[in-house]
PDB file of N, CA and C in Angstrom:
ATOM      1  N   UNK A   1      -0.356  -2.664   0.639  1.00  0.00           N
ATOM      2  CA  UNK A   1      -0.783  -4.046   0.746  1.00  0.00           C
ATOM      3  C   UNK A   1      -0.477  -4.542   2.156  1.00  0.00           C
ATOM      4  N   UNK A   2      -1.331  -5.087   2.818  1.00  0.00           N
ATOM      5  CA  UNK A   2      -1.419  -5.741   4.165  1.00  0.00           C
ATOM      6  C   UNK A   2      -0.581  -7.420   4.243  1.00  0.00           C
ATOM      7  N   UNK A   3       0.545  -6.973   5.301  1.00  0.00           N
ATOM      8  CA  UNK A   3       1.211  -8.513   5.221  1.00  0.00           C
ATOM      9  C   UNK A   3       0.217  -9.298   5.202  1.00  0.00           C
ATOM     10  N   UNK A   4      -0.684  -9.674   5.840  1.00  0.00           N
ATOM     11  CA  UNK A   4      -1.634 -10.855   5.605  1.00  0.00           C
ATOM     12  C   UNK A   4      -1.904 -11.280   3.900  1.00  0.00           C
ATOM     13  N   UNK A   5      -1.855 -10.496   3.350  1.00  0.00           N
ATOM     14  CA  UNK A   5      -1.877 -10.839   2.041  1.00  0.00           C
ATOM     15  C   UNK A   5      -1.071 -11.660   1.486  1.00  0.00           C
ATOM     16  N   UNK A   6       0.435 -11.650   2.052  1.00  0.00           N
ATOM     17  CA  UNK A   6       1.295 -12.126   1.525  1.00  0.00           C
ATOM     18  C   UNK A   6       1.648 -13.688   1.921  1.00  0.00           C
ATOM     19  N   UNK A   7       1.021 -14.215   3.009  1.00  0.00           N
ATOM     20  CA  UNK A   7       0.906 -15.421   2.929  1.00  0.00           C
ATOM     21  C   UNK A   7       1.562 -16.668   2.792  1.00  0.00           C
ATOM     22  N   UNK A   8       2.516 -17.367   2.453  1.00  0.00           N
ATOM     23  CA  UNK A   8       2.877 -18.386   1.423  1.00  0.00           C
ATOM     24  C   UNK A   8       4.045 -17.484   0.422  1.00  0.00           C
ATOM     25  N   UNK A   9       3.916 -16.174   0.468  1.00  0.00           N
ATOM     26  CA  UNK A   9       4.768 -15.483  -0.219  1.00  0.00           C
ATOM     27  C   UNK A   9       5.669 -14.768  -0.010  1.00  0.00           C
ATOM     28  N   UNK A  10       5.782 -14.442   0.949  1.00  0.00           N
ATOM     29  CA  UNK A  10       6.983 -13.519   2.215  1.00  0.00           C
ATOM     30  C   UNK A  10       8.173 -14.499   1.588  1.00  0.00           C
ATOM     31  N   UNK A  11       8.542 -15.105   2.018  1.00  0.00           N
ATOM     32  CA  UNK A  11       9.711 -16.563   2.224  1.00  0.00           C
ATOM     33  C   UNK A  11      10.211 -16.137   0.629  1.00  0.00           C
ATOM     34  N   UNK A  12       9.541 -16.469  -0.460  1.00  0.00           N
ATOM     35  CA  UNK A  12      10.021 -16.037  -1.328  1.00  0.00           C
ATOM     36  C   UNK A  12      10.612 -14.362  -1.691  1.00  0.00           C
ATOM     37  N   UNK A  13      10.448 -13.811  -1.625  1.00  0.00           N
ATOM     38  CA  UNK A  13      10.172 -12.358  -1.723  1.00  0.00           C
ATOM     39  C   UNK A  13      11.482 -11.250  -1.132  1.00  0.00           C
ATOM     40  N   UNK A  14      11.809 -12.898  -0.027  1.00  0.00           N
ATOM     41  CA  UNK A  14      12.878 -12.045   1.177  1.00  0.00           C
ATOM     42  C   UNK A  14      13.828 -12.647   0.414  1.00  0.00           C
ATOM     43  N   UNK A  15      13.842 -13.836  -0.238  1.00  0.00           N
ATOM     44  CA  UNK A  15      14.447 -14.365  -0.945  1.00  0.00           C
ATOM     45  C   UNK A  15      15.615 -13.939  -1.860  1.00  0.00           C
ATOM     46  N   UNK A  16      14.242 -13.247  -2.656  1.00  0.00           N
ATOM     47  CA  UNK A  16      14.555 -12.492  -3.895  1.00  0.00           C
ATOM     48  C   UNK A  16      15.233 -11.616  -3.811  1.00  0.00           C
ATOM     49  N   UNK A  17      15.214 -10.651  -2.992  1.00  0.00           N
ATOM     50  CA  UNK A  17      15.993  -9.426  -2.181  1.00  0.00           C
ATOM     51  C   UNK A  17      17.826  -9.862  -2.078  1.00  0.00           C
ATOM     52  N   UNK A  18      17.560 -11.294  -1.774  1.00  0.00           N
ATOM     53  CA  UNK A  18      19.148 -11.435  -1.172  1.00  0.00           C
ATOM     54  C   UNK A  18      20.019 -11.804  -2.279  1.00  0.00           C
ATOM     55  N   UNK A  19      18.948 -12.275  -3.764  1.00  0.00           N
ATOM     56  CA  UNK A  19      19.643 -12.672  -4.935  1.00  0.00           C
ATOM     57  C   UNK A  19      20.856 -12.319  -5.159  1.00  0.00           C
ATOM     58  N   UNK A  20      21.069 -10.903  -5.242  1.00  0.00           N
ATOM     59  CA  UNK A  20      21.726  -9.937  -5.816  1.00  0.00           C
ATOM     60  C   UNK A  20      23.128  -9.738  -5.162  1.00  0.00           C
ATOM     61  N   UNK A  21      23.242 -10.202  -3.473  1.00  0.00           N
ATOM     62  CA  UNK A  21      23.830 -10.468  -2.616  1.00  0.00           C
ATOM     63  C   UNK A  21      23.732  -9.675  -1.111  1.00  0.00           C
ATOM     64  N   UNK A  22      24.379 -10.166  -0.179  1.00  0.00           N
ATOM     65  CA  UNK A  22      24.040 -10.321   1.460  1.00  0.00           C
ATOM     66  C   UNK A  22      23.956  -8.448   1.771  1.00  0.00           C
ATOM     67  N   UNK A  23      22.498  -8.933   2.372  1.00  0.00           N
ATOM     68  CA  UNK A  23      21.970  -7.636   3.510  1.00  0.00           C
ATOM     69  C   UNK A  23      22.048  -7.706   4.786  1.00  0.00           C
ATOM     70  N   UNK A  24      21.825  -5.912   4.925  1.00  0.00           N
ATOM     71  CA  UNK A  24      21.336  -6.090   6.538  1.00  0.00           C
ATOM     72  C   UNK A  24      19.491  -5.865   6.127  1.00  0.00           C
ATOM     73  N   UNK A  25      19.183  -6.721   7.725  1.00  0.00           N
ATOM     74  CA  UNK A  25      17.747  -6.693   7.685  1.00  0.00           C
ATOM     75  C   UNK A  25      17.282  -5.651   7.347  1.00  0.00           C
ATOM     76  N   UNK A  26      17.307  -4.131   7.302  1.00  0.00           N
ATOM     77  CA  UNK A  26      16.579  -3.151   6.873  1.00  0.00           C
ATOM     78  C   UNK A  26      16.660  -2.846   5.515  1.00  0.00           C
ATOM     79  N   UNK A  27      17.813  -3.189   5.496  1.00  0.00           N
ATOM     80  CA  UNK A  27      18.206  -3.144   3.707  1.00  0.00           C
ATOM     81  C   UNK A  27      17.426  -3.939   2.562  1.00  0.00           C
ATOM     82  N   UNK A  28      17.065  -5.375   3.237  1.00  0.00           N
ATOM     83  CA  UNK A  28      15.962  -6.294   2.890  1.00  0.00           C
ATOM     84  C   UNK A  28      14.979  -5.342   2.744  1.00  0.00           C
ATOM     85  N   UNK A  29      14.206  -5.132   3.750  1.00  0.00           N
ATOM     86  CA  UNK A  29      13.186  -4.075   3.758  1.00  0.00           C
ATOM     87  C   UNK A  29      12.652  -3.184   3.010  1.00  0.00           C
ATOM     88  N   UNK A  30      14.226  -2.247   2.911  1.00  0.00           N
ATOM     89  CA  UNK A  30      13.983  -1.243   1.825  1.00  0.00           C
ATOM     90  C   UNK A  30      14.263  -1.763   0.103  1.00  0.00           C
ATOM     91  N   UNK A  31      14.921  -2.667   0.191  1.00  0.00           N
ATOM     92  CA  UNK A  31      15.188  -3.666  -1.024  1.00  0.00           C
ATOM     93  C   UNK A  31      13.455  -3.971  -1.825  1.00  0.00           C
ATOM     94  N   UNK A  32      13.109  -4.560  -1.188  1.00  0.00           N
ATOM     95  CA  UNK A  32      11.421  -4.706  -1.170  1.00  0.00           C
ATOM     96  C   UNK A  32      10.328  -4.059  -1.261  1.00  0.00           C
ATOM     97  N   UNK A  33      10.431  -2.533  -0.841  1.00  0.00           N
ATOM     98  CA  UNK A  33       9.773  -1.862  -1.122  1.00  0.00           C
ATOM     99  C   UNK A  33      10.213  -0.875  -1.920  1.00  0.00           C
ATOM    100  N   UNK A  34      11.186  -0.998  -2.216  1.00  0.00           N
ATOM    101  CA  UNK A  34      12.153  -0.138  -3.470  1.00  0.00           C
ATOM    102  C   UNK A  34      11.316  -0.994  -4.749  1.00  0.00           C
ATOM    103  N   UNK A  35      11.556  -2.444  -4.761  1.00  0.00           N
ATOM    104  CA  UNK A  35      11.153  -3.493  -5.822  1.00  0.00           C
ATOM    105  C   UNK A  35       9.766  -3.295  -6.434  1.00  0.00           C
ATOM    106  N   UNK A  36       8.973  -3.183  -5.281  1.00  0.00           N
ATOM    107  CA  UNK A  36       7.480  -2.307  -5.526  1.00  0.00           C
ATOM    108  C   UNK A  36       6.834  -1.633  -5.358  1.00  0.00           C
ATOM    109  N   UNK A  37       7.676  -0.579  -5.918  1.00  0.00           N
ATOM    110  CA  UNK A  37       7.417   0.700  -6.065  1.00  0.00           C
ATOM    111  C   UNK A  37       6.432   1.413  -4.439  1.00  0.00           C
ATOM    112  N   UNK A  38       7.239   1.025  -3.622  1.00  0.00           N
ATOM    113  CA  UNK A  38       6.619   1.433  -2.222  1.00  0.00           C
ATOM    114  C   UNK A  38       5.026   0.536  -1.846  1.00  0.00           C
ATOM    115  N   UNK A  39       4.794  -0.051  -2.458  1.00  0.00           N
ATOM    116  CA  UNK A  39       3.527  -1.029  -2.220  1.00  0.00           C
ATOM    117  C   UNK A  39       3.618  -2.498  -1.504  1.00  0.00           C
ATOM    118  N   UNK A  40       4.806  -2.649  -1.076  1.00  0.00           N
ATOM    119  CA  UNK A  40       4.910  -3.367   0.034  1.00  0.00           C
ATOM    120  C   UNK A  40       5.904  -2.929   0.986  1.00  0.00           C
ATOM    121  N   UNK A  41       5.774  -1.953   1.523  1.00  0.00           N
ATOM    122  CA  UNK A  41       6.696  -1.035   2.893  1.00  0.00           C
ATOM    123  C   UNK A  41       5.889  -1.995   4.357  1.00  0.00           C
ATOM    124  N   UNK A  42       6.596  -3.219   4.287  1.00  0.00           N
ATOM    125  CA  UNK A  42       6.188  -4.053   5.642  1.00  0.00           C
ATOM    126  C   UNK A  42       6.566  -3.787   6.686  1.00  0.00           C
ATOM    127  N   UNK A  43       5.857  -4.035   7.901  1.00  0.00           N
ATOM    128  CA  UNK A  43       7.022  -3.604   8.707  1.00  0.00           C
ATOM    129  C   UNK A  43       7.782  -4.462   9.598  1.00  0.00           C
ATOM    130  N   UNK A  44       8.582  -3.866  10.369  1.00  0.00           N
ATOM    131  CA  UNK A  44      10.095  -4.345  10.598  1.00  0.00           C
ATOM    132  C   UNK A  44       9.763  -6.037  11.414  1.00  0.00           C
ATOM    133  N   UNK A  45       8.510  -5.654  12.166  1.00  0.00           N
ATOM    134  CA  UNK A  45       8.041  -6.926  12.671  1.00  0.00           C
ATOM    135  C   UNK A  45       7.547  -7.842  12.098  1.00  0.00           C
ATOM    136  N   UNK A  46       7.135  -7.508  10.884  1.00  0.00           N
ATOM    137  CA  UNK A  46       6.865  -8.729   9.415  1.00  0.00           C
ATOM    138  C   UNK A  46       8.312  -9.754   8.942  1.00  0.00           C
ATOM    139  N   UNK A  47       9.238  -8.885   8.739  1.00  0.00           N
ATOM    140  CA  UNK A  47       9.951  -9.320   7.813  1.00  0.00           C
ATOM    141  C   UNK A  47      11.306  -9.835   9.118  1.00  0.00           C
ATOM    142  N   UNK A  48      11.301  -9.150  10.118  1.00  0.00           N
ATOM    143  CA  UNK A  48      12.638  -9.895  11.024  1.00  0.00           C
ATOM    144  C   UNK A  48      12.166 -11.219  11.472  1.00  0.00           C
ATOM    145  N   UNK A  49      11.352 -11.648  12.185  1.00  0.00           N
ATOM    146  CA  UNK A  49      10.576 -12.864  12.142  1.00  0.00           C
ATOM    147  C   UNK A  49      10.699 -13.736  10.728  1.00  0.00           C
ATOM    148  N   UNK A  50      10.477 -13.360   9.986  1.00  0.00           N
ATOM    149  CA  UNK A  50      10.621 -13.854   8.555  1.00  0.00           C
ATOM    150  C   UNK A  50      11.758 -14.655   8.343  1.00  0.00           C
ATOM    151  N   UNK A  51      12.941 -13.487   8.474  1.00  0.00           N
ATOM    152  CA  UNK A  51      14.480 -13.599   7.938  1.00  0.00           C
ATOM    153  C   UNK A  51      15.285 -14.767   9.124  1.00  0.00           C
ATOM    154  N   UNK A  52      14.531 -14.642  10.065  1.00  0.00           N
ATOM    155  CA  UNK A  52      15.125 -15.655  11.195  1.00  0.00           C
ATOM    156  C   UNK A  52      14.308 -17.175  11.300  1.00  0.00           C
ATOM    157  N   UNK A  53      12.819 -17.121  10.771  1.00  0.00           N
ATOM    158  CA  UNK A  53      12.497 -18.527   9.745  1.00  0.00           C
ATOM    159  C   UNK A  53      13.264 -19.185   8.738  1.00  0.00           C
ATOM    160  N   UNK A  54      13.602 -18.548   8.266  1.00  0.00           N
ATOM    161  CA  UNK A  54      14.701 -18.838   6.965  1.00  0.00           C
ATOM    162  C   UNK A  54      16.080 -19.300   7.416  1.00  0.00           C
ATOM    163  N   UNK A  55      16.503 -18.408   8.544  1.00  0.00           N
ATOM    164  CA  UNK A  55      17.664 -18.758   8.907  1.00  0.00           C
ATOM    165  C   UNK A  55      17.780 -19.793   9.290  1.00  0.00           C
ATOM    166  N   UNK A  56      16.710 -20.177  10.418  1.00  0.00           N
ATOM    167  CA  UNK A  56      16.697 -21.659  10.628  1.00  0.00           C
ATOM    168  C   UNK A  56      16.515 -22.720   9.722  1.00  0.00           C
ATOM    169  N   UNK A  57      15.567 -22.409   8.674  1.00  0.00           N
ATOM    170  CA  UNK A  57      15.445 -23.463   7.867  1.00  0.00           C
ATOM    171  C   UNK A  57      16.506 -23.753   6.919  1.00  0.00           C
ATOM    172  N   UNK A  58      17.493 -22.491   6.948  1.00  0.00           N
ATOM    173  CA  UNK A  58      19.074 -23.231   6.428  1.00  0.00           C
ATOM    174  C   UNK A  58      19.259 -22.647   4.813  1.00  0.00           C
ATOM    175  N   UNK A  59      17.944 -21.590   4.551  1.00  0.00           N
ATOM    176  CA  UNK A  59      17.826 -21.244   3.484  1.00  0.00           C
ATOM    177  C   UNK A  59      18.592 -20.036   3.454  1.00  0.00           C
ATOM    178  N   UNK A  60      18.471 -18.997   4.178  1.00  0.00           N
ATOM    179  CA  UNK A  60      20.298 -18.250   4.492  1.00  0.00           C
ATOM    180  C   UNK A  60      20.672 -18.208   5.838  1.00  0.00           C
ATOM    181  N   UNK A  61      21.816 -17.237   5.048  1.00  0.00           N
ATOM    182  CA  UNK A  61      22.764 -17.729   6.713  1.00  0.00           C
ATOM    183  C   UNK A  61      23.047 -16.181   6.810  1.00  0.00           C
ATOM    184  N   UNK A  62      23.273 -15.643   8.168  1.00  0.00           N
ATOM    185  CA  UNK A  62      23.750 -14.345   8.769  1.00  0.00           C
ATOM    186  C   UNK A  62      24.782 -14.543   9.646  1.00  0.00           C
ATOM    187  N   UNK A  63      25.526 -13.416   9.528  1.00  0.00           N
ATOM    188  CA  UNK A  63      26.466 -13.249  10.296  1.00  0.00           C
ATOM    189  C   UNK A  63      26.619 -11.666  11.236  1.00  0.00           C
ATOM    190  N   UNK A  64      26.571 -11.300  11.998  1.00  0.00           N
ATOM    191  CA  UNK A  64      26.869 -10.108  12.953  1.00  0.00           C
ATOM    192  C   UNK A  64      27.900  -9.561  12.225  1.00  0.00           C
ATOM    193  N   UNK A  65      27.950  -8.012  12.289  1.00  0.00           N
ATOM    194  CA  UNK A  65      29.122  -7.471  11.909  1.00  0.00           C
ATOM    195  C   UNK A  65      29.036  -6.082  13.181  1.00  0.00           C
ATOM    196  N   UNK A  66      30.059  -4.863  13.058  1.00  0.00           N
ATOM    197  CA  UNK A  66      29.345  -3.860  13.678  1.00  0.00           C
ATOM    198  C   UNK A  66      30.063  -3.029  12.674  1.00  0.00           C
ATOM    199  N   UNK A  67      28.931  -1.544  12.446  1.00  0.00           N
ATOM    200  CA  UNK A  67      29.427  -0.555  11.415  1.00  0.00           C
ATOM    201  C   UNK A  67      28.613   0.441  12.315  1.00  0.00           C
ATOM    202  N   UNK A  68      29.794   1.471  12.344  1.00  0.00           N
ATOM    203  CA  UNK A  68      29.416   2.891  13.042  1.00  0.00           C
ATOM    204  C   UNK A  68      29.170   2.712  14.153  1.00  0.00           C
ATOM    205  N   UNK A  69      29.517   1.864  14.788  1.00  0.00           N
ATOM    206  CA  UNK A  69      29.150   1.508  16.500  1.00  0.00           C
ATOM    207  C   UNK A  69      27.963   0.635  16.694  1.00  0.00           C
ATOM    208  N   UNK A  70      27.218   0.389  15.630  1.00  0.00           N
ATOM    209  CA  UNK A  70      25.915  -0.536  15.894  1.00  0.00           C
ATOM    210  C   UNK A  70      25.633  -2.180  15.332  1.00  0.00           C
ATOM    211  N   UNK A  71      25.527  -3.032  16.103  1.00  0.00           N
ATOM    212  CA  UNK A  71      25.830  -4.197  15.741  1.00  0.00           C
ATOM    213  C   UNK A  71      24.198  -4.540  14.218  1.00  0.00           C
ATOM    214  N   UNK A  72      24.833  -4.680  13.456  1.00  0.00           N
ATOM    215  CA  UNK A  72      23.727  -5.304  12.937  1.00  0.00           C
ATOM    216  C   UNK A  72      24.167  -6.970  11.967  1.00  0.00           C
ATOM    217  N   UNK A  73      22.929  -7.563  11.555  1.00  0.00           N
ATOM    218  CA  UNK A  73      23.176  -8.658  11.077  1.00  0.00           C
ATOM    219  C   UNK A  73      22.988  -8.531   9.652  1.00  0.00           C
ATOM    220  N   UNK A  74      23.470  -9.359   8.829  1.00  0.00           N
ATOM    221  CA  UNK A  74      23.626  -9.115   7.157  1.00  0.00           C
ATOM    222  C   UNK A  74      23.511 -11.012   7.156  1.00  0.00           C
ATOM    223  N   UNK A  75      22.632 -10.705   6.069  1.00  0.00           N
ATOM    224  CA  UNK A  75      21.708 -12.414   5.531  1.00  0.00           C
ATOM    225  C   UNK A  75      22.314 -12.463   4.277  1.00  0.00           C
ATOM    226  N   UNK A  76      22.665 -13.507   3.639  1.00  0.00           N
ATOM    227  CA  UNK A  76      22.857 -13.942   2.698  1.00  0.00           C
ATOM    228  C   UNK A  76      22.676 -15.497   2.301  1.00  0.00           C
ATOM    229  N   UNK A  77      21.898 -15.640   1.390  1.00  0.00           N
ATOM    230  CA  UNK A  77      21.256 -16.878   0.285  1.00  0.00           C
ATOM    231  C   UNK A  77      22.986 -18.181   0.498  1.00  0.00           C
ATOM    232  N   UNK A  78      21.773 -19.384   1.123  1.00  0.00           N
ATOM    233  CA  UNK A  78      22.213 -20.258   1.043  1.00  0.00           C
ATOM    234  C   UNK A  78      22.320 -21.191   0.062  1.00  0.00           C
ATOM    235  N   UNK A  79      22.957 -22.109  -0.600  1.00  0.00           N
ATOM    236  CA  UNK A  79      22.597 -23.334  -1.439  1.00  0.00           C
ATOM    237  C   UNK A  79      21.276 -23.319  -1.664  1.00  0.00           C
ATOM    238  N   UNK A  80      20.586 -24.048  -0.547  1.00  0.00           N
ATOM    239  CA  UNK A  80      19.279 -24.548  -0.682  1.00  0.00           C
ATOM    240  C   UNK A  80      18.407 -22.893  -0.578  1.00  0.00           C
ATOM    241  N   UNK A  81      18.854 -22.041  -0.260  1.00  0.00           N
ATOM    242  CA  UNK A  81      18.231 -21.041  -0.578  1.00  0.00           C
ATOM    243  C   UNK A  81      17.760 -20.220  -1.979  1.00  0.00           C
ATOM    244  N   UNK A  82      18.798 -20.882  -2.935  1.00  0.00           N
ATOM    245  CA  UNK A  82      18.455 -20.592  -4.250  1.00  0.00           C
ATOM    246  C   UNK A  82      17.852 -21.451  -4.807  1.00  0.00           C
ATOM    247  N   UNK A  83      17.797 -22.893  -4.147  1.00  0.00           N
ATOM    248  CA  UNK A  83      17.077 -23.682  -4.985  1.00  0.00           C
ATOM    249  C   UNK A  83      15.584 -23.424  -4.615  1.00  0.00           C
ATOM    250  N   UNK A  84      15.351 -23.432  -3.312  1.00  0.00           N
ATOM    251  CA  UNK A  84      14.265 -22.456  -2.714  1.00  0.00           C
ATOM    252  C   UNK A  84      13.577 -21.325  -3.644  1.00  0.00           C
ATOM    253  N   UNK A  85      14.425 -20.239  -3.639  1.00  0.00           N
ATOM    254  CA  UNK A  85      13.965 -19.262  -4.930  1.00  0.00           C
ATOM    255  C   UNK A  85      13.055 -19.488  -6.378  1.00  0.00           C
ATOM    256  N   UNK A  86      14.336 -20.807  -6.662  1.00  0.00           N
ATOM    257  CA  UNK A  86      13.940 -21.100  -8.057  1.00  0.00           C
ATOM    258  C   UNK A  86      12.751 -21.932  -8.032  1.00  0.00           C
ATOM    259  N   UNK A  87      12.388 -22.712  -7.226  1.00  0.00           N
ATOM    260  CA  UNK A  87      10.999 -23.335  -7.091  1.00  0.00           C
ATOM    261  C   UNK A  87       9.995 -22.291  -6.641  1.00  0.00           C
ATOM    262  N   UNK A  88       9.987 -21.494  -6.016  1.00  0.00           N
ATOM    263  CA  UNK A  88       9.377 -20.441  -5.346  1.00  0.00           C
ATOM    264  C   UNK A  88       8.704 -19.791  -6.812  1.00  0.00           C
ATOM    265  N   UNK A  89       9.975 -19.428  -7.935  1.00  0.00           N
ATOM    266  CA  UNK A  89       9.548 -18.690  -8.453  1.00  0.00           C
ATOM    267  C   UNK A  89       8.500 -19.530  -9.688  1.00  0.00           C
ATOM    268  N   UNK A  90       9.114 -20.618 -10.209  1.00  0.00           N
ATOM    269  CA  UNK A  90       8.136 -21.832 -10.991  1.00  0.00           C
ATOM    270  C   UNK A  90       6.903 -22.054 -10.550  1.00  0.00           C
ATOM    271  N   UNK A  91       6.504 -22.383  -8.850  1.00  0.00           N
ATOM    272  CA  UNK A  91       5.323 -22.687  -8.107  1.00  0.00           C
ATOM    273  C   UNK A  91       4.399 -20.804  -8.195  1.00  0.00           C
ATOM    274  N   UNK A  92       5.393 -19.710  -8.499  1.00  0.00           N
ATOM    275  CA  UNK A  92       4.137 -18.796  -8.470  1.00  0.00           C
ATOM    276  C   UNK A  92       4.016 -18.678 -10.108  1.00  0.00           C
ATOM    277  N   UNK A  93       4.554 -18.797 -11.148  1.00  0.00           N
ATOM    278  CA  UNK A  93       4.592 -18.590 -12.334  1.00  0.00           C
ATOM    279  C   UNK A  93       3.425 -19.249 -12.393  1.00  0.00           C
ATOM    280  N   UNK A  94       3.612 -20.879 -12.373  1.00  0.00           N
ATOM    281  CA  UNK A  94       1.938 -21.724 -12.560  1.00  0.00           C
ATOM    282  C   UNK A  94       1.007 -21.563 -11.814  1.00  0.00           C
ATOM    283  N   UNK A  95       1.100 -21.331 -10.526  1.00  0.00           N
ATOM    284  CA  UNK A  95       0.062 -20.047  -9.906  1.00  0.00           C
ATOM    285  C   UNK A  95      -0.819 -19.426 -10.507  1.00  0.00           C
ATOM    286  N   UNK A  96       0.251 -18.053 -10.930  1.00  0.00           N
ATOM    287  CA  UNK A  96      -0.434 -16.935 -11.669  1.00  0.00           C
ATOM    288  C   UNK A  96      -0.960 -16.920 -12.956  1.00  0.00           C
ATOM    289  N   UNK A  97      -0.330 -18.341 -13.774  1.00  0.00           N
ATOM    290  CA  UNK A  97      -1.084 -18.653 -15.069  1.00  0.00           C
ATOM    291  C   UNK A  97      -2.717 -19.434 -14.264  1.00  0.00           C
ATOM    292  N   UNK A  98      -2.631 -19.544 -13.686  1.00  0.00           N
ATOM    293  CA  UNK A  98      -4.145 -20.454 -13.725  1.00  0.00           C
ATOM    294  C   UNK A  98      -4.674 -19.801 -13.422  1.00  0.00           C
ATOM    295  N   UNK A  99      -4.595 -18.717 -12.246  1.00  0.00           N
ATOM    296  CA  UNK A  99      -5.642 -17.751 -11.454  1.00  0.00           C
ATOM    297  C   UNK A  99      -6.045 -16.988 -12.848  1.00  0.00           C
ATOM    298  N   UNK A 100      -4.564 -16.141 -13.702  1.00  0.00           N
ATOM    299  CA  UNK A 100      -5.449 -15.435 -14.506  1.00  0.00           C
ATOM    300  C   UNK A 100      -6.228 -16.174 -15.358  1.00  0.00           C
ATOM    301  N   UNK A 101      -5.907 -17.275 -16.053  1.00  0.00           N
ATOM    302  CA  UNK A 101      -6.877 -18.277 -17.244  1.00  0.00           C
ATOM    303  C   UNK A 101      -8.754 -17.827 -16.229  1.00  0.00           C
ATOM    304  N   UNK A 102      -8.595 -18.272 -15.248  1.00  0.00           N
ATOM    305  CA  UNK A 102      -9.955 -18.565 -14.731  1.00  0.00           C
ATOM    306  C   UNK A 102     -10.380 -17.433 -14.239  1.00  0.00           C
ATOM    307  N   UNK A 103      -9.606 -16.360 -14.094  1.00  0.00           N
ATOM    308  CA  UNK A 103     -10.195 -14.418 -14.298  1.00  0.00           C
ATOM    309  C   UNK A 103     -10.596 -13.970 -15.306  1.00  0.00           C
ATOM    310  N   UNK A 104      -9.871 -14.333 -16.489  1.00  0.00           N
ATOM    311  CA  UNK A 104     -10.149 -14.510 -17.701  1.00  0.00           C
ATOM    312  C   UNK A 104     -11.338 -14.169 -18.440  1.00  0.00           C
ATOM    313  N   UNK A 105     -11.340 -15.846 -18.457  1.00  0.00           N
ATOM    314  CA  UNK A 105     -12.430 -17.004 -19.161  1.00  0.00           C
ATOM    315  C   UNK A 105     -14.197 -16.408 -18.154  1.00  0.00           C
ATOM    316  N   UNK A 106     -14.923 -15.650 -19.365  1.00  0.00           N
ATOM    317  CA  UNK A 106     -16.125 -15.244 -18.679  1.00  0.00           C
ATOM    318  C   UNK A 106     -16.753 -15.292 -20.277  1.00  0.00           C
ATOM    319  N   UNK A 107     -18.307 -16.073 -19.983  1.00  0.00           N
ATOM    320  CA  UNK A 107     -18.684 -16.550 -18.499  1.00  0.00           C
ATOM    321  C   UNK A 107     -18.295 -17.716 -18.570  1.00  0.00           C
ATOM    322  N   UNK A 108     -18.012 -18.214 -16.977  1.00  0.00           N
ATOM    323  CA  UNK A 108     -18.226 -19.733 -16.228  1.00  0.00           C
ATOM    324  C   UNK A 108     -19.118 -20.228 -17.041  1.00  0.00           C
ATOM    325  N   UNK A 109     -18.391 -21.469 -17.114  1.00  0.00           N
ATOM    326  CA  UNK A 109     -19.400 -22.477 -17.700  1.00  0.00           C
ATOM    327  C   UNK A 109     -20.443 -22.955 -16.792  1.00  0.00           C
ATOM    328  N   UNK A 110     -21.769 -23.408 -16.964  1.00  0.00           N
ATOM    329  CA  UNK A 110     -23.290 -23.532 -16.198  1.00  0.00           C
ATOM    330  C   UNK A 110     -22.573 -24.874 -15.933  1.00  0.00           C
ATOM    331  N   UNK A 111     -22.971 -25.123 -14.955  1.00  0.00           N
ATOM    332  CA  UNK A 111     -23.386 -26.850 -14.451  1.00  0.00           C
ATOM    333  C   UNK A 111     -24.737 -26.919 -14.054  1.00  0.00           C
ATOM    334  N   UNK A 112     -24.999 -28.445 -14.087  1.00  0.00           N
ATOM    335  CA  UNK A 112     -26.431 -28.934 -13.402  1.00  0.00           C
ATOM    336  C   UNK A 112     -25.902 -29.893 -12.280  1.00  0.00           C
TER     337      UNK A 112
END
């Protein structure tokens, strides 16, 4: 699946990843494409951009660490980052009920 697809849906998604508790950015990554079943393997320039939107918007927070000699950063879900989630996940639930009702429902009703 092509990031462009994802849209409106990344933000959540990276989200979801951190539920469980604090990553490093690749770990996100592989978190995510572990989750589906290798059908969203984004890449690194999708999702770091992403994780540093978020950061700013206060939805998590990172901190630097260094392991094995290499500095990396580890994200973890803020307050408003779970409340984030939990609307995230309500706004796609009623989403995905309407798209399928109207995939559904065949045929369209005629208008004049």
């Amino acid at each position: 699946m092509r990031a462009e697809a994802l849209k409106g849906h990344l933000d959540a998604l990276l989200l979801a990843t951190l539920e469980e508790g604090p990553r490093h950015g690749y770990a996100i990554k592989e978190a995510l494409c572990e989750a589906t079943g290798g059908r969203l393997d984004l890449p690194t320039g999708t999702i770091y951009p992403a994780l540093h939107r978020l950061e700013r918007a206060g939805l998590i927070s990172g901190t630097w660490s260094v392991t094995a000699g290499r500095r990396r950063r580890t994200y973890q879900l803020t307050g408003s980052g779970v409340a984030a989630l939990r609307e995230a996940r309500q706004n796609w639930s009623e989403f995905a009920d309407v798209i399928s009702s109207a995939l559904r429902s065949t045929p369209w009703p005629i208008t004049s």
